[in-house]
Protein backbone atom coordinates (compact mmCIF):
# COMPACT_ATOMS: atom_id res chain seq x y z
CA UNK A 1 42.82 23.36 4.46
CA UNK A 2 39.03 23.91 4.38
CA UNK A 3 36.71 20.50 5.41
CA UNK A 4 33.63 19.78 4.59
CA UNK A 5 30.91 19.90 7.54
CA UNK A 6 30.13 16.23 8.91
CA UNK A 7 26.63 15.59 8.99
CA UNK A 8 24.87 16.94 12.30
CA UNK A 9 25.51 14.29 14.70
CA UNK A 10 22.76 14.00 18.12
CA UNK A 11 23.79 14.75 21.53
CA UNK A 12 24.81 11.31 22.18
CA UNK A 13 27.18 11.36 19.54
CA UNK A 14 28.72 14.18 20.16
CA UNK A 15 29.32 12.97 23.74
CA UNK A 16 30.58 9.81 22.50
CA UNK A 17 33.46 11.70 20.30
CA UNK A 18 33.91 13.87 23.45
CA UNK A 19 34.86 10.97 25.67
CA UNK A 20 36.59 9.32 22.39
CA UNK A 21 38.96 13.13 22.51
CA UNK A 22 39.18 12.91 26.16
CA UNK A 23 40.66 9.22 26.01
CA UNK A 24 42.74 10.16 23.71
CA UNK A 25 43.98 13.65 25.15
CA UNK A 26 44.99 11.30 28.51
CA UNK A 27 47.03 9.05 26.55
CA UNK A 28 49.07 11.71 25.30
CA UNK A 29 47.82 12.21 22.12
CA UNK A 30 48.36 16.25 21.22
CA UNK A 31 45.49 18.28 20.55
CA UNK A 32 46.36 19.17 17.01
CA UNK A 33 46.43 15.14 16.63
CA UNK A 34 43.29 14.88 18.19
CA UNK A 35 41.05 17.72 16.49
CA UNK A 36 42.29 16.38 13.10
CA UNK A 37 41.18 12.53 14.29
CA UNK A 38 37.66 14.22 15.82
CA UNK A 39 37.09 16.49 12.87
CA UNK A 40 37.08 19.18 15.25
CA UNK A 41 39.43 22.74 15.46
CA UNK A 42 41.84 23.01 17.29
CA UNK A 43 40.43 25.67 19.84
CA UNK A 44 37.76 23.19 20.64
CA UNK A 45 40.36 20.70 21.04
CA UNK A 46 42.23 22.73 23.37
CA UNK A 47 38.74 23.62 25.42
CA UNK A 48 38.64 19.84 25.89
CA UNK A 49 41.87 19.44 27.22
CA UNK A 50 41.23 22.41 29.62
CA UNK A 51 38.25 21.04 30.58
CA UNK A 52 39.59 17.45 31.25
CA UNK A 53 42.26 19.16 33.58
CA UNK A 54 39.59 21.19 35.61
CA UNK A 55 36.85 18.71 35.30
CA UNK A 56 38.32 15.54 34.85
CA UNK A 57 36.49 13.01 32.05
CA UNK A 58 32.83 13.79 33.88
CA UNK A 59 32.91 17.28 32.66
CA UNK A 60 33.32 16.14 28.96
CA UNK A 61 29.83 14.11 29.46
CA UNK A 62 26.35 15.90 28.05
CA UNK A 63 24.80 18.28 30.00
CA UNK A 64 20.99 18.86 30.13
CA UNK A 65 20.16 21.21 26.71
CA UNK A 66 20.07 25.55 27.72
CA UNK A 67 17.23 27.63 26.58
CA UNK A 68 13.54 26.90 26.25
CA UNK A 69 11.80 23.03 25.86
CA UNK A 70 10.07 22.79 22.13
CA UNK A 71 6.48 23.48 22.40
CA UNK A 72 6.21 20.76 20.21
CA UNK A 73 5.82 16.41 20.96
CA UNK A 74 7.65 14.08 18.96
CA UNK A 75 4.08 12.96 17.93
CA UNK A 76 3.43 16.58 16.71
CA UNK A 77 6.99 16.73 14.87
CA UNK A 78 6.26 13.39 13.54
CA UNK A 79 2.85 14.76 11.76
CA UNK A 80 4.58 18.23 10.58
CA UNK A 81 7.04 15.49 8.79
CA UNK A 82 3.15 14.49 7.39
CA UNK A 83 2.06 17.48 6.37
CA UNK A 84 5.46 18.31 4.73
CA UNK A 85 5.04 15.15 2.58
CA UNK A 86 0.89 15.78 1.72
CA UNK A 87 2.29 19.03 0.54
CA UNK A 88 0.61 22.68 1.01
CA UNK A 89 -2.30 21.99 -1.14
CA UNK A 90 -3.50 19.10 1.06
CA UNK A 91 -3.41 22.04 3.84
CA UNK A 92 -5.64 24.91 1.77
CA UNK A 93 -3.17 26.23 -0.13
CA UNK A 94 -3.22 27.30 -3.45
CA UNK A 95 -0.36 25.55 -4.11
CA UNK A 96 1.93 22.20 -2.92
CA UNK A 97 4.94 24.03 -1.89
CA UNK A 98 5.60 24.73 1.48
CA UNK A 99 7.13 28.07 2.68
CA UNK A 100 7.67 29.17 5.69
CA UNK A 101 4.92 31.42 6.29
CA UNK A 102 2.62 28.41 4.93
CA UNK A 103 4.03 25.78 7.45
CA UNK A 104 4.11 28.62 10.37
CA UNK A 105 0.46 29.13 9.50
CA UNK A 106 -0.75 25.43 8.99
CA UNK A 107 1.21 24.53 12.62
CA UNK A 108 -0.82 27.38 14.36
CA UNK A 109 -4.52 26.22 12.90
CA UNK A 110 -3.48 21.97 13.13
CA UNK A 111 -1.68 22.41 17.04
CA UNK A 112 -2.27 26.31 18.07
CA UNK A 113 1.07 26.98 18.19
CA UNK A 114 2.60 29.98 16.80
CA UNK A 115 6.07 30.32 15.51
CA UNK A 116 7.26 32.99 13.28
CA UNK A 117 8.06 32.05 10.24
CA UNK A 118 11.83 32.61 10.58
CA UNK A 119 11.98 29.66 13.30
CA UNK A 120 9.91 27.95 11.18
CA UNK A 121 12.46 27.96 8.59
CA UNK A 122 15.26 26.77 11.73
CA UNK A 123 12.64 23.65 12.49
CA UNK A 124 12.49 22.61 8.99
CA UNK A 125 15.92 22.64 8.63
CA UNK A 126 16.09 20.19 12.27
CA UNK A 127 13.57 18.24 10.98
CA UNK A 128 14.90 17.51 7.76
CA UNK A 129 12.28 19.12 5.56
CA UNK A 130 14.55 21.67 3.61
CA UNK A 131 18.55 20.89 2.23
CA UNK A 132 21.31 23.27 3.16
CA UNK A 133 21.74 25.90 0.48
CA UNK A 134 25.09 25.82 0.41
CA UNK A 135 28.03 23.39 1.43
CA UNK A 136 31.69 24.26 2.24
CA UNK A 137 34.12 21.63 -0.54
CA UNK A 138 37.76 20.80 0.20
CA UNK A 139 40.43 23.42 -0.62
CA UNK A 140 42.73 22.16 -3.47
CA UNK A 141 46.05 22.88 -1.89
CA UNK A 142 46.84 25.79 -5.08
CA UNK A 143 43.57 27.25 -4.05
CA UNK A 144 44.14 30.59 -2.13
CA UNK A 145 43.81 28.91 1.63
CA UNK A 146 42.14 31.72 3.23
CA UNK A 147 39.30 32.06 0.70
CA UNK A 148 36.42 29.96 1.89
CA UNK A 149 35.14 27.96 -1.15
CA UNK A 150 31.07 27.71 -1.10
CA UNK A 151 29.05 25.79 -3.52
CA UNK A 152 25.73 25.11 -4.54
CA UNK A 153 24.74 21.33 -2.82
CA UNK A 154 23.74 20.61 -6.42
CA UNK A 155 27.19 21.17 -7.75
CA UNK A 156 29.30 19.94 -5.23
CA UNK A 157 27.27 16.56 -4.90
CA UNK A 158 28.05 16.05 -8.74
């Protein structure tokens, strides 16, 4: 059976269902129980559990974020959001829709920041400026199980 994504959840969510799994895992819930209640697989399910026996509840808590801070304040993310909105145009550009390269270029000259336009495609996606393509839809249980069904949003949002 193939599920849908749940919507990104933030870092305090996710802890919160961590400690929600871990609760559970110590009251003997299994952890085929447990990744079906969490909406999680089972592998990370079972990394839970191992961690909850070498770590004890503590190690299921968030941990500071890896890799590099975002050159970027909330303030500045706040007024991309702005410029997203204002559309291209409003920015010097022959046109109002945003692309990549566009935004990548209008960050540099409004905050001199450069980004290639690749992670500028990542950031709009984090920011909510640009839908998912493509969404993964239920299995019907006569589907074939191991085929992966993807659909446009459009379609498989009505």
């Amino acid at each position: 059976m193939m599920l849908a994504p749940q919507r990104s959840q933030n870092r305090d969510d996710m802890e919160t269902r961590r400690l929600a799994a871990a609760q559970d895992l110590l009251n003997g819930v299994t952890q085929s129980q447990v990744a079906r209640r969490h909406g999680v697989s089972r592998t990370t399910a079972s990394r839970w559990h191992r961690s909850i026996v070498v770590k004890g509840v503590e190690g299921m808590r968030k941990r500071r974020a890896t890799g590099r801070p975002s050159r970027l304040t909330a303030d500045q993310v706040d007024s991309i959001r702005k410029m997203f909105v204002e559309g291209a145009s409003a920015y010097g550009f022959s046109s109002d829709r945003w692309t990549t390269g566009k935004l990548a270029e209008a960050i540099e000259r409004k905050f001199r920041i450069r980004y290639d336009q690749d992670h500028v495609g990542r950031l709009m996606h984090k920011f909510g400026l640009r839908e998912r393509r493509f969404v993964y839809a239920p299995v019907s249980p006569s589907a074939d199980a191991d085929a992966p069904v993807i659909q446009n949003e459009a379609t498989a949002l009505g």
